[in-house]
PDB file of N, CA and C in Angstrom:
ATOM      1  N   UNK A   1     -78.171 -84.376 130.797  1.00  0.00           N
ATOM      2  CA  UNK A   1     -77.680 -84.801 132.077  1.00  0.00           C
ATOM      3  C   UNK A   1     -78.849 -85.347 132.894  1.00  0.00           C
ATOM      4  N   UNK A   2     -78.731 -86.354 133.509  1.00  0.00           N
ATOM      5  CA  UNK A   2     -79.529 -87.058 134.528  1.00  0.00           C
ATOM      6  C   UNK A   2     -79.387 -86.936 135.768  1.00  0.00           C
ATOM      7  N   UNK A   3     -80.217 -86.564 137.172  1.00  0.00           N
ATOM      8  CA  UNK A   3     -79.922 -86.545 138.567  1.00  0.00           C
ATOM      9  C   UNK A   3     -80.716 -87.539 139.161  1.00  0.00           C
ATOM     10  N   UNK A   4     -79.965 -87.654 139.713  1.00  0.00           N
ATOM     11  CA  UNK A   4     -80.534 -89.024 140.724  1.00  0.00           C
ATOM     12  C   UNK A   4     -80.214 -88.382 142.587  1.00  0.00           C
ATOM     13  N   UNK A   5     -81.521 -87.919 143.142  1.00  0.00           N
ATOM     14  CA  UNK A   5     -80.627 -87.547 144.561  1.00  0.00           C
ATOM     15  C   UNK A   5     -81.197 -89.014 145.092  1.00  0.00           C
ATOM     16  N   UNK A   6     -80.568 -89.563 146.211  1.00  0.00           N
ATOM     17  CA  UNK A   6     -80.390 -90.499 147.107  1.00  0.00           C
ATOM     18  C   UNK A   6     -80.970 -90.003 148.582  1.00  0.00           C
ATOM     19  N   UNK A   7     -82.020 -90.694 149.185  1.00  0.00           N
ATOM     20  CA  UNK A   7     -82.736 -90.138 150.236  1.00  0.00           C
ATOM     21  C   UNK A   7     -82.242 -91.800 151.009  1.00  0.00           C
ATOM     22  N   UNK A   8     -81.027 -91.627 151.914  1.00  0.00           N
ATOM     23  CA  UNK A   8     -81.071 -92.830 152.751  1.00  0.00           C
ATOM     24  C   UNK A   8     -81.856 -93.058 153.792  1.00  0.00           C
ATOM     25  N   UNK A   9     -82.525 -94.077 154.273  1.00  0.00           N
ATOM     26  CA  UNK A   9     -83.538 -94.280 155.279  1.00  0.00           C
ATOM     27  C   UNK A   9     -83.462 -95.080 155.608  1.00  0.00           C
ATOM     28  N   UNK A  10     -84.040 -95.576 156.805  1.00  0.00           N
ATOM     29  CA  UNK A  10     -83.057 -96.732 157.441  1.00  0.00           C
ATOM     30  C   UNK A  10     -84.530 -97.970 157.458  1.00  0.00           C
ATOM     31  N   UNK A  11     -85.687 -97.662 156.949  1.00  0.00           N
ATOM     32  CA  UNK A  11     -87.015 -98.526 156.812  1.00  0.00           C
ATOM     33  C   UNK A  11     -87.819 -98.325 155.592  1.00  0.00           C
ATOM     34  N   UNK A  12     -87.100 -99.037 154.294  1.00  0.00           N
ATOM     35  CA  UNK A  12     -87.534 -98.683 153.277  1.00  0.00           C
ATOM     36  C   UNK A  12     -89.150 -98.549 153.532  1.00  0.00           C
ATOM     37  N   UNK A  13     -90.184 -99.513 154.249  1.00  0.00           N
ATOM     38  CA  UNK A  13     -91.677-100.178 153.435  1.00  0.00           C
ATOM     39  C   UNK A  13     -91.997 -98.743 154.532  1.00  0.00           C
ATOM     40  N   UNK A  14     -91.256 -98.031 155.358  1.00  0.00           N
ATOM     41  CA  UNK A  14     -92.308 -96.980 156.006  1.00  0.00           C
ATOM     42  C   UNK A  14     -91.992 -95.808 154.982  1.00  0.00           C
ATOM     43  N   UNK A  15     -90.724 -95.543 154.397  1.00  0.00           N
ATOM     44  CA  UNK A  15     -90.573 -94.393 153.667  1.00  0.00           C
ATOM     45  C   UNK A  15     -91.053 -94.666 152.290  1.00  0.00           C
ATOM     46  N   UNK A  16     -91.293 -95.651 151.807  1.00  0.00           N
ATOM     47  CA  UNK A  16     -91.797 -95.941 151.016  1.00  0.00           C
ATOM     48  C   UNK A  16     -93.061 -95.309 150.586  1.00  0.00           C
ATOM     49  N   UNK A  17     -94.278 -95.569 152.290  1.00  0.00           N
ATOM     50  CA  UNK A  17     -95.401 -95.458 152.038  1.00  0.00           C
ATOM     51  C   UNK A  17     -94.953 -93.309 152.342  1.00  0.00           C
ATOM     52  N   UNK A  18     -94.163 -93.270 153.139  1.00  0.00           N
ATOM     53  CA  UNK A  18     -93.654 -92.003 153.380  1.00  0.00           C
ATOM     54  C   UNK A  18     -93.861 -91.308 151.906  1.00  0.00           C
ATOM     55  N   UNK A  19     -92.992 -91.098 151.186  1.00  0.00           N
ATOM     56  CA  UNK A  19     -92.734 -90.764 150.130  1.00  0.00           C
ATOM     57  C   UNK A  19     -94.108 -90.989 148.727  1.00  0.00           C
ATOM     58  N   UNK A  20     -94.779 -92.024 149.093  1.00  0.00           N
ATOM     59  CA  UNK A  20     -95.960 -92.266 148.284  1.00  0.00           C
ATOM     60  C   UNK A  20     -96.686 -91.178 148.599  1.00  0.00           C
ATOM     61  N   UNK A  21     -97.125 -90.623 149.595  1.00  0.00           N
ATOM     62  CA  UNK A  21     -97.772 -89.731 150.008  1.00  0.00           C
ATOM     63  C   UNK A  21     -97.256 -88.207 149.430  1.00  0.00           C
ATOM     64  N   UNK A  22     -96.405 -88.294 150.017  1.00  0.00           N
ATOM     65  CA  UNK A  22     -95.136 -86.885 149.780  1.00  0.00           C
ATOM     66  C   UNK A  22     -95.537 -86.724 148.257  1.00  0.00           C
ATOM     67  N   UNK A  23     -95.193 -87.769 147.107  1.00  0.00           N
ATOM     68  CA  UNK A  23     -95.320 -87.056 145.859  1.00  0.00           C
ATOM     69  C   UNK A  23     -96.683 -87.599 145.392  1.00  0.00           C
ATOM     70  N   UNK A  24     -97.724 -87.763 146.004  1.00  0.00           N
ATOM     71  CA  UNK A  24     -99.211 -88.519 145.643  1.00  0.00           C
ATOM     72  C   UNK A  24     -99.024 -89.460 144.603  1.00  0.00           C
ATOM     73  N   UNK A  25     -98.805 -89.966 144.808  1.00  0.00           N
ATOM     74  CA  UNK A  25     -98.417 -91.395 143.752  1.00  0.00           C
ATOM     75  C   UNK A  25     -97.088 -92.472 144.075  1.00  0.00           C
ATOM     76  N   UNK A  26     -97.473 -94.200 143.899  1.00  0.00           N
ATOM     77  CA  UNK A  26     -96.354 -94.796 144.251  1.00  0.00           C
ATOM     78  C   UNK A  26     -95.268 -94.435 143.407  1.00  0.00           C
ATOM     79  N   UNK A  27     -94.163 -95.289 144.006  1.00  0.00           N
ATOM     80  CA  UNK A  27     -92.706 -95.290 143.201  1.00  0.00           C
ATOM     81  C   UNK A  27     -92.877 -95.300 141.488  1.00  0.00           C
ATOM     82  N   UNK A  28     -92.662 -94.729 140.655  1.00  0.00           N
ATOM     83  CA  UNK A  28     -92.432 -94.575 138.890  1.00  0.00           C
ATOM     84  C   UNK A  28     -91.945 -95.997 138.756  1.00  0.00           C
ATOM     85  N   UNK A  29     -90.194 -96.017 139.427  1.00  0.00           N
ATOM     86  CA  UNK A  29     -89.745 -96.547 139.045  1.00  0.00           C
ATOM     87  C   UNK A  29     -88.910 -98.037 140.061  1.00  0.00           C
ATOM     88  N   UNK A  30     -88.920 -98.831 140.286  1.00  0.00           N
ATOM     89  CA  UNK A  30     -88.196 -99.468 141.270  1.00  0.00           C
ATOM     90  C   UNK A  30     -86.943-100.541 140.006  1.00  0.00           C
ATOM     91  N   UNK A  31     -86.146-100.605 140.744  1.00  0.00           N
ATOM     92  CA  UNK A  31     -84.355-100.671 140.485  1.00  0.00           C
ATOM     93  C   UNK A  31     -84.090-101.602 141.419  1.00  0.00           C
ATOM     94  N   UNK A  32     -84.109-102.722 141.636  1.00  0.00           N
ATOM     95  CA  UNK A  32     -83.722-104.010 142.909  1.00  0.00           C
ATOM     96  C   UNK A  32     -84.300-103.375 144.020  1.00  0.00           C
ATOM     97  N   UNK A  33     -83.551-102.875 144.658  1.00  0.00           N
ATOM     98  CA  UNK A  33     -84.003-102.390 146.395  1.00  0.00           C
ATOM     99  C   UNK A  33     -84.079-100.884 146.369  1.00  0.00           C
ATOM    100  N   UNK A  34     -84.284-100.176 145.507  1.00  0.00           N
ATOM    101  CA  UNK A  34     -84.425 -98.384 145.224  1.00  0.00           C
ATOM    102  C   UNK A  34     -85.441 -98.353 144.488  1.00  0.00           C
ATOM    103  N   UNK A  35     -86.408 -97.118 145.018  1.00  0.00           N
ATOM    104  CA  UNK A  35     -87.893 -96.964 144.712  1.00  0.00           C
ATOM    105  C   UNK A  35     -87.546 -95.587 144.009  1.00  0.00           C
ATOM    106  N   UNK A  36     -87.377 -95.289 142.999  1.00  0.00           N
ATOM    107  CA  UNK A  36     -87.553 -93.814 141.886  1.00  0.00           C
ATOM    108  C   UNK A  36     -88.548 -92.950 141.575  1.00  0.00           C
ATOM    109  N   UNK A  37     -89.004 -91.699 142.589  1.00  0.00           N
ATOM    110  CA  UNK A  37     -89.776 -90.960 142.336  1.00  0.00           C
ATOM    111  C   UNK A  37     -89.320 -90.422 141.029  1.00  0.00           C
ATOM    112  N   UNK A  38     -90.032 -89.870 139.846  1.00  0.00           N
ATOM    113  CA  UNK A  38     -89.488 -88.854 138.271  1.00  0.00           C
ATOM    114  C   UNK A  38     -89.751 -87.887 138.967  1.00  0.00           C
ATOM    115  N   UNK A  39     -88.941 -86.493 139.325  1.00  0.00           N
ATOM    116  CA  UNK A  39     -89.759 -85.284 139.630  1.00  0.00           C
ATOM    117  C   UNK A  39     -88.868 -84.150 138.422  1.00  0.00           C
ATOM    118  N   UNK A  40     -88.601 -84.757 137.325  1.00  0.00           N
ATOM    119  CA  UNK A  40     -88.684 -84.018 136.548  1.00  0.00           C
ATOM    120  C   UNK A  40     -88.196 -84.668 134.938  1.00  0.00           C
ATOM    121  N   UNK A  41     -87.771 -83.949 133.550  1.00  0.00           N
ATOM    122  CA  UNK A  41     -87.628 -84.953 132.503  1.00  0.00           C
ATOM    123  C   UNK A  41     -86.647 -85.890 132.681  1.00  0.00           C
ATOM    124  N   UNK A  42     -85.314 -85.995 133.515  1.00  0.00           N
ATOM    125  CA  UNK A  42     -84.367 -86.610 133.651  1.00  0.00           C
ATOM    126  C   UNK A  42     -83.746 -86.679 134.992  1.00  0.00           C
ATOM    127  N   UNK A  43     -84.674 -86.427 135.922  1.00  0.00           N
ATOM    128  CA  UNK A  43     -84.715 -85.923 137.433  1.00  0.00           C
ATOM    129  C   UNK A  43     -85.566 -87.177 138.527  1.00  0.00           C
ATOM    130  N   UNK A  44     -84.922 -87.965 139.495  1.00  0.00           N
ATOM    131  CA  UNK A  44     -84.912 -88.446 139.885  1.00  0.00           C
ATOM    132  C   UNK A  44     -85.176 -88.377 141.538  1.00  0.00           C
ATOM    133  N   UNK A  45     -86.105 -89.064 142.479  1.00  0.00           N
ATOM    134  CA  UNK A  45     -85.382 -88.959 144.020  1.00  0.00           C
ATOM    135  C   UNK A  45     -86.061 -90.430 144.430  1.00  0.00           C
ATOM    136  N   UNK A  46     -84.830 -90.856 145.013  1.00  0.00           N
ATOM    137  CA  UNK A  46     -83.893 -92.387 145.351  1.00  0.00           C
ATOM    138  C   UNK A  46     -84.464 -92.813 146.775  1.00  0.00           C
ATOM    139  N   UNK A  47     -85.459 -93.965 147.008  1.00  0.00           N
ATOM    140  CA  UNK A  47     -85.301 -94.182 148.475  1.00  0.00           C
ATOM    141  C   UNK A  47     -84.226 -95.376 148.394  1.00  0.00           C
ATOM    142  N   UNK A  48     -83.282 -95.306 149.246  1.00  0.00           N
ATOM    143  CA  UNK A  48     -82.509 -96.514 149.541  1.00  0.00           C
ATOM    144  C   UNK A  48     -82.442 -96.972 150.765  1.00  0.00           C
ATOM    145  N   UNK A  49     -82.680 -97.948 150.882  1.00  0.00           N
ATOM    146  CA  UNK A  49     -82.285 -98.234 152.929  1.00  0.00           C
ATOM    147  C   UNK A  49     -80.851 -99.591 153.050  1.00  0.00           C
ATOM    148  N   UNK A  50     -80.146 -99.994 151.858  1.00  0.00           N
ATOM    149  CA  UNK A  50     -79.156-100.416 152.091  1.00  0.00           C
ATOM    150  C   UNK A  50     -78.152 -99.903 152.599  1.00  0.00           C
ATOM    151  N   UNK A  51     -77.539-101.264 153.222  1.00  0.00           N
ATOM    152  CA  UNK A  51     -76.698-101.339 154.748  1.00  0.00           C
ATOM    153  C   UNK A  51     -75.411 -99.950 154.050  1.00  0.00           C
ATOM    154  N   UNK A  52     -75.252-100.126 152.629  1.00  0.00           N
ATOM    155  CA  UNK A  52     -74.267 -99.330 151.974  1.00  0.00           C
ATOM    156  C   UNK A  52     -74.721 -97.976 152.405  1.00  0.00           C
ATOM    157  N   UNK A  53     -75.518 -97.673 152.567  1.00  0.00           N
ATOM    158  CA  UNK A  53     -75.994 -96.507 152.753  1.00  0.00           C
ATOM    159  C   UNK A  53     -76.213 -95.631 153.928  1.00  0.00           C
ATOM    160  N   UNK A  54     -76.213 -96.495 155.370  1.00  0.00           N
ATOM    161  CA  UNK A  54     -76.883 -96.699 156.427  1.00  0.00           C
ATOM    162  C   UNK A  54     -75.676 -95.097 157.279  1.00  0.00           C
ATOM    163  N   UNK A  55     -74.699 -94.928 157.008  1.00  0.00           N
ATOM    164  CA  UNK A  55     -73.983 -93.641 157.766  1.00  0.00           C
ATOM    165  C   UNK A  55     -74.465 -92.013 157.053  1.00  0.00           C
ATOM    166  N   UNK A  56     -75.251 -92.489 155.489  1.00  0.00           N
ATOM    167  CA  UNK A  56     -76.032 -91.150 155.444  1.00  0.00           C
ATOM    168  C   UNK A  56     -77.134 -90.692 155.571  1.00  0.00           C
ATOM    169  N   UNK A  57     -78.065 -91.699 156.255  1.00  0.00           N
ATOM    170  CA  UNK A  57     -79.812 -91.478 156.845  1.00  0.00           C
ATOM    171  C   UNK A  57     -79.936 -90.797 157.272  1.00  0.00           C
ATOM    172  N   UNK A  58     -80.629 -89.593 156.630  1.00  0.00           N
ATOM    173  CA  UNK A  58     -81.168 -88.070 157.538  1.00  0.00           C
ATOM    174  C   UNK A  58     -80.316 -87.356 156.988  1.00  0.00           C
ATOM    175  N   UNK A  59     -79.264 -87.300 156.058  1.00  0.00           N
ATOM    176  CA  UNK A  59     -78.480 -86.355 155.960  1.00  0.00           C
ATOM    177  C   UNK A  59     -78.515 -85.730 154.158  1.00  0.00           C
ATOM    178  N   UNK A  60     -80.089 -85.787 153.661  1.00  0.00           N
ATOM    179  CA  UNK A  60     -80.159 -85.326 152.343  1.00  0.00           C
ATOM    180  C   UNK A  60     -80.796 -83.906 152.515  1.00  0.00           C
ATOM    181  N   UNK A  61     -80.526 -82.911 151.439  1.00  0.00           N
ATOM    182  CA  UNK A  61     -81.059 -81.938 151.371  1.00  0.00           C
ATOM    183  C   UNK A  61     -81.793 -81.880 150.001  1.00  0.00           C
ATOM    184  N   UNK A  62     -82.797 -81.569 149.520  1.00  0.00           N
ATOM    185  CA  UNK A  62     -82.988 -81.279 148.511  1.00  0.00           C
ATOM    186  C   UNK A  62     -83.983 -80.194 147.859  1.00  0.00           C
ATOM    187  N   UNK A  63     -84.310 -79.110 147.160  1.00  0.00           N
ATOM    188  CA  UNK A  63     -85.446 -78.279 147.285  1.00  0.00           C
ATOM    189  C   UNK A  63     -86.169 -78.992 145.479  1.00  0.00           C
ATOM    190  N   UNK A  64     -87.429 -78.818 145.351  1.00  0.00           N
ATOM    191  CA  UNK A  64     -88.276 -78.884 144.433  1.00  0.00           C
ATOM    192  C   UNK A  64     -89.041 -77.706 144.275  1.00  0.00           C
ATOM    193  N   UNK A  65     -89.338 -77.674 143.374  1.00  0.00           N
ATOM    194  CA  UNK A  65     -89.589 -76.454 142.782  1.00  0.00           C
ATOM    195  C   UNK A  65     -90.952 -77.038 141.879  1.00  0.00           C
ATOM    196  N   UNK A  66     -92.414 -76.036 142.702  1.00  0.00           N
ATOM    197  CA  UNK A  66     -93.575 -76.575 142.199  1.00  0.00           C
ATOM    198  C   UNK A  66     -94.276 -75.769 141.747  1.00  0.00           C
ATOM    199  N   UNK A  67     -95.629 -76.090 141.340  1.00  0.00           N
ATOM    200  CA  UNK A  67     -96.589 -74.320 140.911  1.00  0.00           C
ATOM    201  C   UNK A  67     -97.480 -75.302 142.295  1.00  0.00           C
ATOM    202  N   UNK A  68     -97.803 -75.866 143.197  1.00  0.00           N
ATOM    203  CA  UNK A  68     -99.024 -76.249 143.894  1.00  0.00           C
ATOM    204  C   UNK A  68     -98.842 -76.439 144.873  1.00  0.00           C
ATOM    205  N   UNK A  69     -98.207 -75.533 145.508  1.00  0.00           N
ATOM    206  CA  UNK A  69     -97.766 -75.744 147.353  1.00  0.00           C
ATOM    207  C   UNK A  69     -98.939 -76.126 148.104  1.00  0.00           C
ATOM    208  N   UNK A  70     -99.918 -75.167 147.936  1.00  0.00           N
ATOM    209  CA  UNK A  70    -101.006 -74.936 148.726  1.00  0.00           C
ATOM    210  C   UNK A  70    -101.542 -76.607 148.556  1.00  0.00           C
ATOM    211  N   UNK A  71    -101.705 -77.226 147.428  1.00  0.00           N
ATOM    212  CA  UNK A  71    -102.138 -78.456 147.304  1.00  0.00           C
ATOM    213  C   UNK A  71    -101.774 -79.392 147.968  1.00  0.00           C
ATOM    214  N   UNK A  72    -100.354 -79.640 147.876  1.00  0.00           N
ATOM    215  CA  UNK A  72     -99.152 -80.631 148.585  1.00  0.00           C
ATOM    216  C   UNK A  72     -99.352 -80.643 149.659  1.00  0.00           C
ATOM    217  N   UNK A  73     -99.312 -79.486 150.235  1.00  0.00           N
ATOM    218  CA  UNK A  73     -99.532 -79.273 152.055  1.00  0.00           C
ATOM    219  C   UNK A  73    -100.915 -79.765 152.466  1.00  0.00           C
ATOM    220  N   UNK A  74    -101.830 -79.583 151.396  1.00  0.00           N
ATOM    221  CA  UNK A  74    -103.144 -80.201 152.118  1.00  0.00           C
ATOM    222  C   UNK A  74    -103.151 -81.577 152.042  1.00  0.00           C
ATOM    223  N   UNK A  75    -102.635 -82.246 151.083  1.00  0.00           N
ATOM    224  CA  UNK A  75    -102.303 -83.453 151.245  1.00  0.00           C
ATOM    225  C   UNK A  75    -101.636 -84.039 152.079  1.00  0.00           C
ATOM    226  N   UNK A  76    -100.050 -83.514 152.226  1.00  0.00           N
ATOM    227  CA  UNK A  76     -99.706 -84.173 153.522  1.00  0.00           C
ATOM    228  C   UNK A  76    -100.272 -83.904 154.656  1.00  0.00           C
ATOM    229  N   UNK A  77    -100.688 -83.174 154.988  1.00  0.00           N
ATOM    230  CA  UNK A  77    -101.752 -82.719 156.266  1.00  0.00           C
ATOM    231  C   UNK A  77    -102.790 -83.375 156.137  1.00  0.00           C
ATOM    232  N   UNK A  78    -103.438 -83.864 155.382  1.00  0.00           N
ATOM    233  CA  UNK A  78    -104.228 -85.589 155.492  1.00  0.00           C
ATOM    234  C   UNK A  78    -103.698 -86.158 155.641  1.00  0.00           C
ATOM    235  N   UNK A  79    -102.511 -86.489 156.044  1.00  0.00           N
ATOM    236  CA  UNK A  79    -102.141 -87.912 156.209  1.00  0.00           C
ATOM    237  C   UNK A  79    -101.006 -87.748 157.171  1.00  0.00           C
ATOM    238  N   UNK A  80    -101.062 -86.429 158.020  1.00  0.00           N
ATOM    239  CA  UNK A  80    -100.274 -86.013 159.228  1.00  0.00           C
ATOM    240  C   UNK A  80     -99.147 -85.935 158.844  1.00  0.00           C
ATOM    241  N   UNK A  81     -98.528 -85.577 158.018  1.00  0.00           N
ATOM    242  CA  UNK A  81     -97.265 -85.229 157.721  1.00  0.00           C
ATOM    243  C   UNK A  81     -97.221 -83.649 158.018  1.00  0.00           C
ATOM    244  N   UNK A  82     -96.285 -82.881 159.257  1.00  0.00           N
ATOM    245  CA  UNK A  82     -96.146 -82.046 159.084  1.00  0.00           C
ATOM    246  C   UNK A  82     -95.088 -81.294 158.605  1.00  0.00           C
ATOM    247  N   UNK A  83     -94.831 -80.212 158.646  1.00  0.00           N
ATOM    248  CA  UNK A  83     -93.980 -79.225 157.842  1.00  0.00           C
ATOM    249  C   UNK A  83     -93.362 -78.252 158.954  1.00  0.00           C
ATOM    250  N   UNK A  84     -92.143 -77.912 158.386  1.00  0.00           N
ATOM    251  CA  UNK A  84     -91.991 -76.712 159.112  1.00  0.00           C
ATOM    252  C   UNK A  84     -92.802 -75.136 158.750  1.00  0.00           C
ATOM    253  N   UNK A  85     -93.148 -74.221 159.458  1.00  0.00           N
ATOM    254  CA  UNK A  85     -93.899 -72.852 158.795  1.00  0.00           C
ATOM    255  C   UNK A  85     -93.032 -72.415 157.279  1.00  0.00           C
ATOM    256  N   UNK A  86     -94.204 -72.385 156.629  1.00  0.00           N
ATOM    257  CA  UNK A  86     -93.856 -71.428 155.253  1.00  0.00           C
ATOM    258  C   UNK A  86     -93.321 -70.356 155.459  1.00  0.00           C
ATOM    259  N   UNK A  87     -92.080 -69.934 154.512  1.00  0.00           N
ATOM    260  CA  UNK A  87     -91.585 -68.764 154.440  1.00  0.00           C
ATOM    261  C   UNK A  87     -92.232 -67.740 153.097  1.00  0.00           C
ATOM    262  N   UNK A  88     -92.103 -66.419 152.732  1.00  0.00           N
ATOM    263  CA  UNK A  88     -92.208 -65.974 151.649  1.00  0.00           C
ATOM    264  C   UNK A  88     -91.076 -64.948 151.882  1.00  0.00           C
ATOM    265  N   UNK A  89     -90.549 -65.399 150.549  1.00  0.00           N
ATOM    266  CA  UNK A  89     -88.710 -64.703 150.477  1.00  0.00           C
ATOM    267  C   UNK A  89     -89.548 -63.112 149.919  1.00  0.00           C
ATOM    268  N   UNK A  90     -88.395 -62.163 149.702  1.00  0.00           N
ATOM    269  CA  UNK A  90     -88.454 -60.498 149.397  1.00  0.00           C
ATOM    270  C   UNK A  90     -88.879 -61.114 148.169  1.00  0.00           C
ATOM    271  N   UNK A  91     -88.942 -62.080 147.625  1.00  0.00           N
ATOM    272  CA  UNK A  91     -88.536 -61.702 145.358  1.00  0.00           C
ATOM    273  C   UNK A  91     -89.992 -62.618 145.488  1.00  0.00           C
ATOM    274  N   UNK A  92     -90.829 -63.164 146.222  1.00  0.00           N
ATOM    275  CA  UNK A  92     -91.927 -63.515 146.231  1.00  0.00           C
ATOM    276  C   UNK A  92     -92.550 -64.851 146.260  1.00  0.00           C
ATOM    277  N   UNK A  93     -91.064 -65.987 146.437  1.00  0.00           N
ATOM    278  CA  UNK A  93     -91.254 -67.006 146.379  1.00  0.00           C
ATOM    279  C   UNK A  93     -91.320 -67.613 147.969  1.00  0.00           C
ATOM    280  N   UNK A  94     -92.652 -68.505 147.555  1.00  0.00           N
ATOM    281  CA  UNK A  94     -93.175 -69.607 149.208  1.00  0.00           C
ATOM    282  C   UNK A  94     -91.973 -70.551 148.987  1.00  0.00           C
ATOM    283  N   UNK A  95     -91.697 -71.492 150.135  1.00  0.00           N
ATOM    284  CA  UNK A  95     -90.733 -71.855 150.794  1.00  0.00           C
ATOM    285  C   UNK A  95     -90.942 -72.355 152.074  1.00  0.00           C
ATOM    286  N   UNK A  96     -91.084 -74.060 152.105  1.00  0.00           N
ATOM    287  CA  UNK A  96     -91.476 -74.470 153.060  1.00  0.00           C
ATOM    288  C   UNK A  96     -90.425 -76.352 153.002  1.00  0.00           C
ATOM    289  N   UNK A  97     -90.114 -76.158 154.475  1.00  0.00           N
ATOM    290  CA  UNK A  97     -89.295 -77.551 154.826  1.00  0.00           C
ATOM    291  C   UNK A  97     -89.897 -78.632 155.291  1.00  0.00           C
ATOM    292  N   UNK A  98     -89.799 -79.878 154.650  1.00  0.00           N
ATOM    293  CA  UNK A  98     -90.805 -81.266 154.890  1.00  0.00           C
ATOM    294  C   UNK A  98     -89.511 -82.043 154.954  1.00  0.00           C
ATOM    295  N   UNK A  99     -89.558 -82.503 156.315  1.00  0.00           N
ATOM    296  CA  UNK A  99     -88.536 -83.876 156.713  1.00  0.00           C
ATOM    297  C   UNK A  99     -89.101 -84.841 156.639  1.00  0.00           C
ATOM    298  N   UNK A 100     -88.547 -86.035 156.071  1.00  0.00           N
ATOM    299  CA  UNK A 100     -89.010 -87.616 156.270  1.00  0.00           C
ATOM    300  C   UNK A 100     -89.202 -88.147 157.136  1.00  0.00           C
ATOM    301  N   UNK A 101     -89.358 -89.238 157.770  1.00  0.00           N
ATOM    302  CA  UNK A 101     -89.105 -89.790 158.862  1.00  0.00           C
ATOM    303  C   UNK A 101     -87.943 -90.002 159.604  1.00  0.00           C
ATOM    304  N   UNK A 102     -86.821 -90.073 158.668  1.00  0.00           N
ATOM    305  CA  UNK A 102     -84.838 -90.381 158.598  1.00  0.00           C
ATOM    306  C   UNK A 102     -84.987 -88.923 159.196  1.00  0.00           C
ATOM    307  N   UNK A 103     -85.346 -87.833 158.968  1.00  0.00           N
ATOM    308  CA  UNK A 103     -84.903 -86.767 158.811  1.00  0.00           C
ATOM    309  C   UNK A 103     -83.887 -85.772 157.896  1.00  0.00           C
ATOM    310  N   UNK A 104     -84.255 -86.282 156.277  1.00  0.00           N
ATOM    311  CA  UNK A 104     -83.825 -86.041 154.945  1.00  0.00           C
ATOM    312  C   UNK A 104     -84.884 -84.904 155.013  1.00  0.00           C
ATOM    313  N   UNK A 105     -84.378 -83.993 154.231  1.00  0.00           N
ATOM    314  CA  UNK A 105     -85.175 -82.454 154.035  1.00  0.00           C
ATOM    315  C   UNK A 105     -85.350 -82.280 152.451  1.00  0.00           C
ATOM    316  N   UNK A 106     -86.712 -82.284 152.591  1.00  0.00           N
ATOM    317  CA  UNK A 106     -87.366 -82.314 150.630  1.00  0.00           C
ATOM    318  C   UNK A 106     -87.865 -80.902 150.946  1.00  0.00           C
ATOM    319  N   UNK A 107     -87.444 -79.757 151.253  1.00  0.00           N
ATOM    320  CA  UNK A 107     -87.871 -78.157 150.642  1.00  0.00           C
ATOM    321  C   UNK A 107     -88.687 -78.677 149.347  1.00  0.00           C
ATOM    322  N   UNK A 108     -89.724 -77.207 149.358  1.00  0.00           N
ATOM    323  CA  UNK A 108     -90.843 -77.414 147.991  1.00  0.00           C
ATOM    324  C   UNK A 108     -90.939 -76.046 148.109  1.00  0.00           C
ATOM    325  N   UNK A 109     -90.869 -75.053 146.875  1.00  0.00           N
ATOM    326  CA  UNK A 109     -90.633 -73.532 146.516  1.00  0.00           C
ATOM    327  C   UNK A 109     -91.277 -73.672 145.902  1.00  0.00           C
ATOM    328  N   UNK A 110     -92.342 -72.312 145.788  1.00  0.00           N
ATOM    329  CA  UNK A 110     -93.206 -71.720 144.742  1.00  0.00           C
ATOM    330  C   UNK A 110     -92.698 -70.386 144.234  1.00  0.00           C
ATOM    331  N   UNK A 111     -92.740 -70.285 142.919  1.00  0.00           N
ATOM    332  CA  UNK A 111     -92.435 -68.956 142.351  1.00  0.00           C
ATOM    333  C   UNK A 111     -93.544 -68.479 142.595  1.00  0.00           C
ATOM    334  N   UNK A 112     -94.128 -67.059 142.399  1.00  0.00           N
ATOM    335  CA  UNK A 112     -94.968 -66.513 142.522  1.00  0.00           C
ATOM    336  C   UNK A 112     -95.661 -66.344 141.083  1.00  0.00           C
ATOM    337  N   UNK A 113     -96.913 -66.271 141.065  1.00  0.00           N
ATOM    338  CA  UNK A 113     -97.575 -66.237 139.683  1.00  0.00           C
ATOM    339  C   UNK A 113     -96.824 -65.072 138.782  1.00  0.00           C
ATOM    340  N   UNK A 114     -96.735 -65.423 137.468  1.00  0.00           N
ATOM    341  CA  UNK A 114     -96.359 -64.334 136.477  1.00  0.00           C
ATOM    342  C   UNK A 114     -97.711 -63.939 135.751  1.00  0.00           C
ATOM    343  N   UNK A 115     -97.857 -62.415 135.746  1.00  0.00           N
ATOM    344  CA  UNK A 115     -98.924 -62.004 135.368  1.00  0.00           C
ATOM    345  C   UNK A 115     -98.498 -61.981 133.537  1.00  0.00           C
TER     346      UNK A 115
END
């Protein structure tokens, strides 16, 4: 099975550079007017800013699931992207909310190390 989530935005070339940052590296893949982050073997996330699209901008949710929080965050924090405060759930996993510019929500979870 293949996922493709859809992050509508209403200025592709700013979320563009948005999202370049977000996953440190440009688009994998571009598709006519959709820029394809891979964030996993058959796992996909979609910038689109067509007009088709334009009544769901700001309204994506999505969580990723990383081993390098601590990394990510220092990165976007070079480049002023902030975050909402990290959580750490009871079972030990970090948990922290990063909105786009649209205001689409890319959550990024860390399991906790396995000894």
């Amino acid at each position: 099975m293949d996922l493709y989530s859809i992050m509508a935005v209403r200025d592709s070339a700013k979320a563009i550079e948005w999202f370049g940052v977000f996953f440190g590296r440009p688009a994998d893949v571009v598709i006519g007017e959709e820029y394809l982050w891979q964030v996993g073997e058959n796992a996909y996330i979609v910038v689109d800013d067509r007009d088709v699209r334009a009544e769901r901008v700001g309204g994506a949710m999505v969580t990723l699931g990383v081993t390098d929080l601590d990394d990510i965050l220092a990165r976007l924090a070079a480049h002023g992207i902030e975050h909402e405060p990290a959580e750490t759930y009871g079972n030990g996993v970090r948990h922290v909310v990063v909105l786009d510019p649209d205001g689409n929500s890319l959550s990024l979870a860390q399991s906790p190390a396995t000894e």
